[in-house]
N, C-alpha and C. Protein backbone atom coordinates (compact mmCIF):
# COMPACT_ATOMS: atom_id res chain seq x y z
N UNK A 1 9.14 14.45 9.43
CA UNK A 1 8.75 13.07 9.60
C UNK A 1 9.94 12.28 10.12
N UNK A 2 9.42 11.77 11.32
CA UNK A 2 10.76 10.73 11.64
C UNK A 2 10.50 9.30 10.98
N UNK A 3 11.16 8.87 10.89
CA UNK A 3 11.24 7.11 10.92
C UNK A 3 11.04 6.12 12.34
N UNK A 4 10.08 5.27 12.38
CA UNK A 4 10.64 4.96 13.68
C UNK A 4 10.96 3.46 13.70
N UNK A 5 10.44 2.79 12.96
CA UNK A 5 11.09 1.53 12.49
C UNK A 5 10.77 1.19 11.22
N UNK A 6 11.70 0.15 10.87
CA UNK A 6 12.42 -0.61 9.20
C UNK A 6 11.26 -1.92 9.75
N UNK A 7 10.49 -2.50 8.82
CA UNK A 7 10.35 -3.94 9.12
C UNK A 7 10.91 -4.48 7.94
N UNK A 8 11.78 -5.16 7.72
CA UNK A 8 11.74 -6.31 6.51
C UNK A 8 10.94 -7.44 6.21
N UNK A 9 10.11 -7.37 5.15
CA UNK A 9 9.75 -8.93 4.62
C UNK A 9 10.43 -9.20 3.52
N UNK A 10 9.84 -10.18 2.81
CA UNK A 10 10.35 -10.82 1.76
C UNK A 10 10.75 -9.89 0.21
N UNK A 11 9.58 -9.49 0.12
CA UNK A 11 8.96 -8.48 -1.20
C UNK A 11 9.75 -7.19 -0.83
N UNK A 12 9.18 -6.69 0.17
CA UNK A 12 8.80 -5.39 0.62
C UNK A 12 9.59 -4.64 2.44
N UNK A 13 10.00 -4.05 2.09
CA UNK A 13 9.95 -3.72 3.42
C UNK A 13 8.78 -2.20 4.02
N UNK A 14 8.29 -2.50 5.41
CA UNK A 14 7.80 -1.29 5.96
C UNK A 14 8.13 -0.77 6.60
N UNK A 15 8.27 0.73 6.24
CA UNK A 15 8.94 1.70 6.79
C UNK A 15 7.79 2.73 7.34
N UNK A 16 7.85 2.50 8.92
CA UNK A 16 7.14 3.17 9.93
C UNK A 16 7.11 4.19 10.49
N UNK A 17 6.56 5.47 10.12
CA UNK A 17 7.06 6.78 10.01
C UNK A 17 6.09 7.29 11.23
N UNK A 18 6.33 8.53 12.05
CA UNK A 18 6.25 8.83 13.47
C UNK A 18 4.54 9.30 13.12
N UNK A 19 4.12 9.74 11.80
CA UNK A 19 2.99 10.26 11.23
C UNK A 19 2.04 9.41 11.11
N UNK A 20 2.01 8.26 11.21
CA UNK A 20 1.09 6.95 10.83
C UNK A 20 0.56 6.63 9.81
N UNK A 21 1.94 6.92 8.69
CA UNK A 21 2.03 6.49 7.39
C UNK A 21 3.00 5.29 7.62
N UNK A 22 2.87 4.58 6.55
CA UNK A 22 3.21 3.45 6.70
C UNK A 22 4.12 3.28 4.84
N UNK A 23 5.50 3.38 4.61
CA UNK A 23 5.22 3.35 3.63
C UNK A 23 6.36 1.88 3.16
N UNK A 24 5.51 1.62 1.82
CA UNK A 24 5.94 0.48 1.55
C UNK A 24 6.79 0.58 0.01
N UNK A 25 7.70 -0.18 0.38
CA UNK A 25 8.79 0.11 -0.81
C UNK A 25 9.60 -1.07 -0.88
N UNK A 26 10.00 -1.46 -2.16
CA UNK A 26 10.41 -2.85 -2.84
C UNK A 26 11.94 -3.39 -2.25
N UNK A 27 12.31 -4.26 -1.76
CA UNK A 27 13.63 -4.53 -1.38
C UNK A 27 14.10 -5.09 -2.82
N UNK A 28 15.56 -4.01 -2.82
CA UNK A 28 16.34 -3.90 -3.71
C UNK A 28 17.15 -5.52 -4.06
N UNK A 29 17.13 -6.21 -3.16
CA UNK A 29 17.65 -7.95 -3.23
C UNK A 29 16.99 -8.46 -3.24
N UNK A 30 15.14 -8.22 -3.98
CA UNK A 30 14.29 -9.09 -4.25
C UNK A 30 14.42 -9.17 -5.89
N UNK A 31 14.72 -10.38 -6.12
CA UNK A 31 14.56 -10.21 -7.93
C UNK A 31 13.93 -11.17 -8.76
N UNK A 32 13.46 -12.25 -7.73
CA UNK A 32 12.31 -13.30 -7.96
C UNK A 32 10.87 -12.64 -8.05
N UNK A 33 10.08 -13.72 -9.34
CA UNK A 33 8.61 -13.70 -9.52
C UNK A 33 7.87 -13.22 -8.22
N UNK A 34 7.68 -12.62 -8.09
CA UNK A 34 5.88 -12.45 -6.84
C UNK A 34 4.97 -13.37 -6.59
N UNK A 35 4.88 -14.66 -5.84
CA UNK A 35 4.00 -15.34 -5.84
C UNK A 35 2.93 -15.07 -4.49
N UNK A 36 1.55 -15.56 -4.87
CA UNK A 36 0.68 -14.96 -3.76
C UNK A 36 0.93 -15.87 -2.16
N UNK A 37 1.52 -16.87 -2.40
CA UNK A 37 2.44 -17.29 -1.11
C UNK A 37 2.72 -16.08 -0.31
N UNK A 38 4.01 -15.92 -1.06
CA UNK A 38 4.85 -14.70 -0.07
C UNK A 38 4.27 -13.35 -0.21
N UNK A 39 3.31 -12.78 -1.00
CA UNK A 39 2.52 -11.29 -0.61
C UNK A 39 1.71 -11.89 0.30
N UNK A 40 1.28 -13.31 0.33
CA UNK A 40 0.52 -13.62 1.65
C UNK A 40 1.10 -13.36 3.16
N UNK A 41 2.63 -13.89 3.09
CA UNK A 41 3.54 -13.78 4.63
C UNK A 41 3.47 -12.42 4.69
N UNK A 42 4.31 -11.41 3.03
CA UNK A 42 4.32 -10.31 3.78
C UNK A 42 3.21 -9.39 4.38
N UNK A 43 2.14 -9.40 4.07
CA UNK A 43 1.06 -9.12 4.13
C UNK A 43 0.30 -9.09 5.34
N UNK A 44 0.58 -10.58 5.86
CA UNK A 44 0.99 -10.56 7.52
C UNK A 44 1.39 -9.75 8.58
N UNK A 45 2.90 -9.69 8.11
CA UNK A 45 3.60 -8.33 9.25
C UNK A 45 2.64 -7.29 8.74
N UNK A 46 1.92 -6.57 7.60
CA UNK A 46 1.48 -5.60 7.76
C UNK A 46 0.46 -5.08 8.11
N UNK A 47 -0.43 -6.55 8.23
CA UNK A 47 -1.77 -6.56 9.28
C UNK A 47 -1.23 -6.21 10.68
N UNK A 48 -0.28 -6.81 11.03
CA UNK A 48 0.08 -6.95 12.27
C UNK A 48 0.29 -5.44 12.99
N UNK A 49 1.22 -4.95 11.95
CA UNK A 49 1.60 -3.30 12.29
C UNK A 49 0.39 -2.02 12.17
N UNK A 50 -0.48 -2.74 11.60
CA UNK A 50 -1.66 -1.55 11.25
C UNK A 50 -2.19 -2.06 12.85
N UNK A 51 -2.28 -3.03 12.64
CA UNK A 51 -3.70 -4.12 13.96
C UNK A 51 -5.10 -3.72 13.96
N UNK A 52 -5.62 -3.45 12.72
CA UNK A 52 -6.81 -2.73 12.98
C UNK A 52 -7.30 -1.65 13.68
N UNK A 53 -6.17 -0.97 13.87
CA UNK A 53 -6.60 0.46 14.79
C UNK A 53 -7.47 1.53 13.72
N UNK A 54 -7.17 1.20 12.71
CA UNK A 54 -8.04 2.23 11.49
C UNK A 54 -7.08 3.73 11.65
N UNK A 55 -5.62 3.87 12.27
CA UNK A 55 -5.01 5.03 12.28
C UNK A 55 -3.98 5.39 11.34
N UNK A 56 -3.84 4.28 10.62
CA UNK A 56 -2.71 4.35 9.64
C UNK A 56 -2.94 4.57 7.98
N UNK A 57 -2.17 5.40 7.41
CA UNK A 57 -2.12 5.37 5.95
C UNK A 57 -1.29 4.50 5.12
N UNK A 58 -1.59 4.20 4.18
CA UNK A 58 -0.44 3.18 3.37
C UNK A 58 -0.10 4.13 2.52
N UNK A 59 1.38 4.79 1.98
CA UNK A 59 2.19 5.02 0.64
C UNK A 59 2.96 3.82 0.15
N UNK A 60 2.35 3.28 -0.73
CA UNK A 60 2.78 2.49 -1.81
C UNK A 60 4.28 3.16 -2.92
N UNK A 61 5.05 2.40 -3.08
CA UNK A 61 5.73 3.00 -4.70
C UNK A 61 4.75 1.61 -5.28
N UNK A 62 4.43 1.94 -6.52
CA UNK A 62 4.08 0.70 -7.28
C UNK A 62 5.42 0.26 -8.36
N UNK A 63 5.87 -0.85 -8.06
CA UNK A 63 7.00 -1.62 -9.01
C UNK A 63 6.88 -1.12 -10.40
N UNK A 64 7.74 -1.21 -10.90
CA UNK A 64 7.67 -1.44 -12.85
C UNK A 64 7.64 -2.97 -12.76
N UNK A 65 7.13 -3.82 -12.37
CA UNK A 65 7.20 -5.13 -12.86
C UNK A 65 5.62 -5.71 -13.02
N UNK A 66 5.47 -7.26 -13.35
CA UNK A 66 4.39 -7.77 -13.80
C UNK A 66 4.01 -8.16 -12.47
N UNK A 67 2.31 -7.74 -12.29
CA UNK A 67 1.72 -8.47 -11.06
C UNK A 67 0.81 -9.31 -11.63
N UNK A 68 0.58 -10.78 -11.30
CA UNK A 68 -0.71 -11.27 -11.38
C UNK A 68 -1.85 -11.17 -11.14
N UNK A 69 -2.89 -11.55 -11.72
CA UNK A 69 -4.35 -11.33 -11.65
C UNK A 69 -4.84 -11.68 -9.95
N UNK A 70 -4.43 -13.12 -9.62
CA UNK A 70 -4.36 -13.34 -8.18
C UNK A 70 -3.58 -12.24 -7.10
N UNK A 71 -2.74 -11.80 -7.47
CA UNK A 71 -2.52 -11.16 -6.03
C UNK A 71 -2.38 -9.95 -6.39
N UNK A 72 -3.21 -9.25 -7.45
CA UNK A 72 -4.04 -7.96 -7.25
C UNK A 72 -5.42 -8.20 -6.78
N UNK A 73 -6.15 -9.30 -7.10
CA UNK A 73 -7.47 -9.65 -6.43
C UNK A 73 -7.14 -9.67 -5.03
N UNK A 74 -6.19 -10.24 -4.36
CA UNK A 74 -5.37 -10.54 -2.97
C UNK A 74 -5.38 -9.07 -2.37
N UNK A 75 -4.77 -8.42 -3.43
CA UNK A 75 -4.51 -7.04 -2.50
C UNK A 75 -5.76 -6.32 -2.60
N UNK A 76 -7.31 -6.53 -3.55
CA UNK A 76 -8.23 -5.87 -3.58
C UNK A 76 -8.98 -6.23 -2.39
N UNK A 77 -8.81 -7.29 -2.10
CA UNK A 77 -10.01 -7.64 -0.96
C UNK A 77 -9.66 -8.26 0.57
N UNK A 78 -8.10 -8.01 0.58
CA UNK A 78 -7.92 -8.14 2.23
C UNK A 78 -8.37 -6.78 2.72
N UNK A 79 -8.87 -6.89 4.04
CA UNK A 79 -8.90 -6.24 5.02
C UNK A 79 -8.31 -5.64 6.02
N UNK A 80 -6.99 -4.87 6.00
CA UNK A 80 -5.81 -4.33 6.70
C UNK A 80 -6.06 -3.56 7.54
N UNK A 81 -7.02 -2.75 7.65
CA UNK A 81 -7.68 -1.59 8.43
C UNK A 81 -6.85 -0.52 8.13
N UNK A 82 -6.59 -0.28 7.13
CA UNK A 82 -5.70 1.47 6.94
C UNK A 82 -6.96 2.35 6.44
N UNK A 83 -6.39 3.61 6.62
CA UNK A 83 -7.17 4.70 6.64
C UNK A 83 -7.43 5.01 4.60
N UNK A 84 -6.60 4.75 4.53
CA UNK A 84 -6.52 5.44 2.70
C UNK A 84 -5.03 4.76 2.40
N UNK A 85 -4.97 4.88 1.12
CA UNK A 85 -3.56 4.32 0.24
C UNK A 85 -3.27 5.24 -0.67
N UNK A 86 -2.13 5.78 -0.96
CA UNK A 86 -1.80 6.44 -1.99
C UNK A 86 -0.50 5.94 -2.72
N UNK A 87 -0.88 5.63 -3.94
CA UNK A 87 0.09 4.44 -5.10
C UNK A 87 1.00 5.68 -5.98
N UNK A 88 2.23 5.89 -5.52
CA UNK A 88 3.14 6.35 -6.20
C UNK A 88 3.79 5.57 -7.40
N UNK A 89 3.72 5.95 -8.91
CA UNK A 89 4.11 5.61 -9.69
C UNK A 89 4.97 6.35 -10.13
N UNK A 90 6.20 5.75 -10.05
CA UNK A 90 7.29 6.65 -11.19
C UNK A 90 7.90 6.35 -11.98
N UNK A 91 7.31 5.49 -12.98
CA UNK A 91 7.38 5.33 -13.92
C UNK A 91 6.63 4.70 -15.08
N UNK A 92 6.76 4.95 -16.72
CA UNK A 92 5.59 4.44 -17.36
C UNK A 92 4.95 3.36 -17.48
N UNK A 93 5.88 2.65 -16.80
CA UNK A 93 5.20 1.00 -16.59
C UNK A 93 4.77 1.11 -15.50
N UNK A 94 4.81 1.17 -14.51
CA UNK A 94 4.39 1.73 -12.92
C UNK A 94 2.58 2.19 -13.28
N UNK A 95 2.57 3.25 -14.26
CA UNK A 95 1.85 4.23 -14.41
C UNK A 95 0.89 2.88 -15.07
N UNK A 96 1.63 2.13 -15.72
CA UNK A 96 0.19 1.49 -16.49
C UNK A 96 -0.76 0.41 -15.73
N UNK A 97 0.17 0.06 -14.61
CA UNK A 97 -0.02 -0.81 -13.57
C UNK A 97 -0.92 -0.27 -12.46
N UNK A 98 -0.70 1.05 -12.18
CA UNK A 98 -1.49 1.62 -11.32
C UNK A 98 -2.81 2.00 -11.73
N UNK A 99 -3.22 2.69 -12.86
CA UNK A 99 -3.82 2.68 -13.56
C UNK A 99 -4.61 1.52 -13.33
N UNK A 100 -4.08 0.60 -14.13
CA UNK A 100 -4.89 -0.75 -13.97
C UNK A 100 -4.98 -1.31 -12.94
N UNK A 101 -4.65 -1.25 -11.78
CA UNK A 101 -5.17 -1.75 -10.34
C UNK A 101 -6.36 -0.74 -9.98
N UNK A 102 -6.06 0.73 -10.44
CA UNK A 102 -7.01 1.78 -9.95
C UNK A 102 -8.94 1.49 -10.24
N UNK A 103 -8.47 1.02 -11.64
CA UNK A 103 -9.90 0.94 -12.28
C UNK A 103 -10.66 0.05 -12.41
N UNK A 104 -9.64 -1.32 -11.50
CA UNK A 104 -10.13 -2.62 -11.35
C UNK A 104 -10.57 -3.07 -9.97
N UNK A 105 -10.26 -1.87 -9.06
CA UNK A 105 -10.17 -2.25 -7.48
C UNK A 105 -10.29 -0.86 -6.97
N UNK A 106 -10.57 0.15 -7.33
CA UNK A 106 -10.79 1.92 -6.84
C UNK A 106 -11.84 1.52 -6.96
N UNK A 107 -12.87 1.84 -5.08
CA UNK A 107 -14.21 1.68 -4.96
C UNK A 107 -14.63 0.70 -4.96
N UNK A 108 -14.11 -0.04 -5.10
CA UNK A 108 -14.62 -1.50 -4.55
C UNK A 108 -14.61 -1.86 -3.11
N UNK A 109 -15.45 -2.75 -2.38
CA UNK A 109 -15.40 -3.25 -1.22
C UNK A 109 -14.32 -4.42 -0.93
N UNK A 110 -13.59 -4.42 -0.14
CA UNK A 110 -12.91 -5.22 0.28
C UNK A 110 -13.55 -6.55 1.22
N UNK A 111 -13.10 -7.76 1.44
CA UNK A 111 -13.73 -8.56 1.90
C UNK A 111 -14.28 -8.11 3.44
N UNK A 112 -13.98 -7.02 3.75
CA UNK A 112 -15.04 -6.74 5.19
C UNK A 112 -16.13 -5.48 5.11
N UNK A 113 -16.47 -5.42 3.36
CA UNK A 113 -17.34 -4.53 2.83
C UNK A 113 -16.67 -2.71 2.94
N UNK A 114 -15.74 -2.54 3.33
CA UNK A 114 -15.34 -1.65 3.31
C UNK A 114 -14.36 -1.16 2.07
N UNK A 115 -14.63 0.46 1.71
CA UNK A 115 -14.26 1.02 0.60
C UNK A 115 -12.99 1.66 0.94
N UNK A 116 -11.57 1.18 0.81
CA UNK A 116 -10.84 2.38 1.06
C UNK A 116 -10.31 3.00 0.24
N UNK A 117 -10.22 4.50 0.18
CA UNK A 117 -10.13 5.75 -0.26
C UNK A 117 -8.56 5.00 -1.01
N UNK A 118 -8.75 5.02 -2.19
CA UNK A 118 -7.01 4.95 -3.40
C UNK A 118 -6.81 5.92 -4.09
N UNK A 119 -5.87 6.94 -3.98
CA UNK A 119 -5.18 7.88 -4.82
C UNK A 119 -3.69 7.69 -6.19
N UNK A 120 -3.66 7.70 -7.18
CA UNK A 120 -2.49 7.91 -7.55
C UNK A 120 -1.88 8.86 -7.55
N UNK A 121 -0.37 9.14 -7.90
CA UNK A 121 0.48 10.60 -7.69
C UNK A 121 1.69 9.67 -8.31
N UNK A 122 2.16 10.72 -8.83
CA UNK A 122 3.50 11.02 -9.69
C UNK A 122 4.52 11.47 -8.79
N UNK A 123 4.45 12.10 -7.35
CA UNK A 123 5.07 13.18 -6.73
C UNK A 123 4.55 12.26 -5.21
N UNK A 124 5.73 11.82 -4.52
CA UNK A 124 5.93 11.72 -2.93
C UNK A 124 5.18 12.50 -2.27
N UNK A 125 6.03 13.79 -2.31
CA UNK A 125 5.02 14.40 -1.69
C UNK A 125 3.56 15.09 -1.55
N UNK A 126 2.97 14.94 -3.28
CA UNK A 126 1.54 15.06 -3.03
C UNK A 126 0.76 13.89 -2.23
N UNK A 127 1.59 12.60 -2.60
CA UNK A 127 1.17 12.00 -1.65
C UNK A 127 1.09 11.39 -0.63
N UNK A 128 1.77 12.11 0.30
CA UNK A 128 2.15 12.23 1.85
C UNK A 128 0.99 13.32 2.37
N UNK A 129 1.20 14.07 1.55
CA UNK A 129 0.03 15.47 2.05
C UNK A 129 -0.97 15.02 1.87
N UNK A 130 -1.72 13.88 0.72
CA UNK A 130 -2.99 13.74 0.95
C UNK A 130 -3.04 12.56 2.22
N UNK A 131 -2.46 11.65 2.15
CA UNK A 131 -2.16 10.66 3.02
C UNK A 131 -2.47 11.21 4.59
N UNK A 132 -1.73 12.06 5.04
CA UNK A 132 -1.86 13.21 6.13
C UNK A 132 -3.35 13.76 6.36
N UNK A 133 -3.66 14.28 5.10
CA UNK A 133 -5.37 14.91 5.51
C UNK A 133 -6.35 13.89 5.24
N UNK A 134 -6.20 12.59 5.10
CA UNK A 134 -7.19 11.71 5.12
C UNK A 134 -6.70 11.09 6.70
N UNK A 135 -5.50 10.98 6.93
CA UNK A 135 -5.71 10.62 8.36
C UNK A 135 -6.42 11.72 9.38
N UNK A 136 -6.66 13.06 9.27
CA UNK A 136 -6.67 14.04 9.78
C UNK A 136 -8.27 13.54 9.60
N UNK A 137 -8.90 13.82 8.13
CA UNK A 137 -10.19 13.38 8.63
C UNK A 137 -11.04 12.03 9.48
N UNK A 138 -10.24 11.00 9.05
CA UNK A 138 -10.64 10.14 9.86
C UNK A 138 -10.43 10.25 11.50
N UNK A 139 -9.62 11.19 11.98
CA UNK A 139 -10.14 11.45 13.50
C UNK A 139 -11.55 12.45 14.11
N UNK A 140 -12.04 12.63 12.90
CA UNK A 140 -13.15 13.23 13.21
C UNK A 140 -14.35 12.78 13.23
């Protein structure tokens, strides 16, 4: 897997890999609250980078920190056009968080009625490999 570009936002930066995974991981000089403001901006660049092509996967790490009720509803029902998401947790707070996004927003429709496919994993690379064969099926 190459890298082929860094985007920075606020929260998060995306890291654009040659595979059309997309993965998203916490900037280490973020140490302020999460407000749905700024998952709104960043959220932005990452519409922008998908653009609705429907070719991209999201790998998530999920934080050890507290998310609000609002901008897990935020993240349940925008419409990004990715192929599938897979939420890496590594750790037990992580784990309880994912968990609880999983069972509150796994299978649900997003505001353009569409269901996308959410996995958790403990392990990167199980979920790169599934990430990979859900893009694989969606070209078929």
């Amino acid at each position: 897997m190459e890298t082929v570009q860094i985007i920075k936002a606020t929260i998060v930066s995306y890291i654009l890999r040659s595979d059309n995974i997309i993965e998203i991981v916490d900037n280490e000089d973020w140490n302020e609250a999460d407000t749905l403001d700024i998952v709104k901006r960043d959220t932005e660049k990452l519409k922008k980078l998908i653009d609705n092509k429907q070719d991209k996967a999201l790998y998530i790490e999920v934080a050890d920190k507290h998310t609000s009720k609002d901008i897990l509803d935020f993240y349940q029902n925008i419409e990004l056009g990715e192929v599938a998401r897979a939420l890496v947790l590594n750790s037990y707070g992580a784990k309880i968080m994912g968990n609880l996004y999983f069972k509150l927003f796994g299978g649900k429709p997003n505001e353009m009625g569409r269901s996308v496919p959410i996995k958790l994993f403990t392990k990167k690379e199980a979920g790169i490999k599934w990430l990979l064969e859900q893009l694989e099926e969606n070209k078929k």
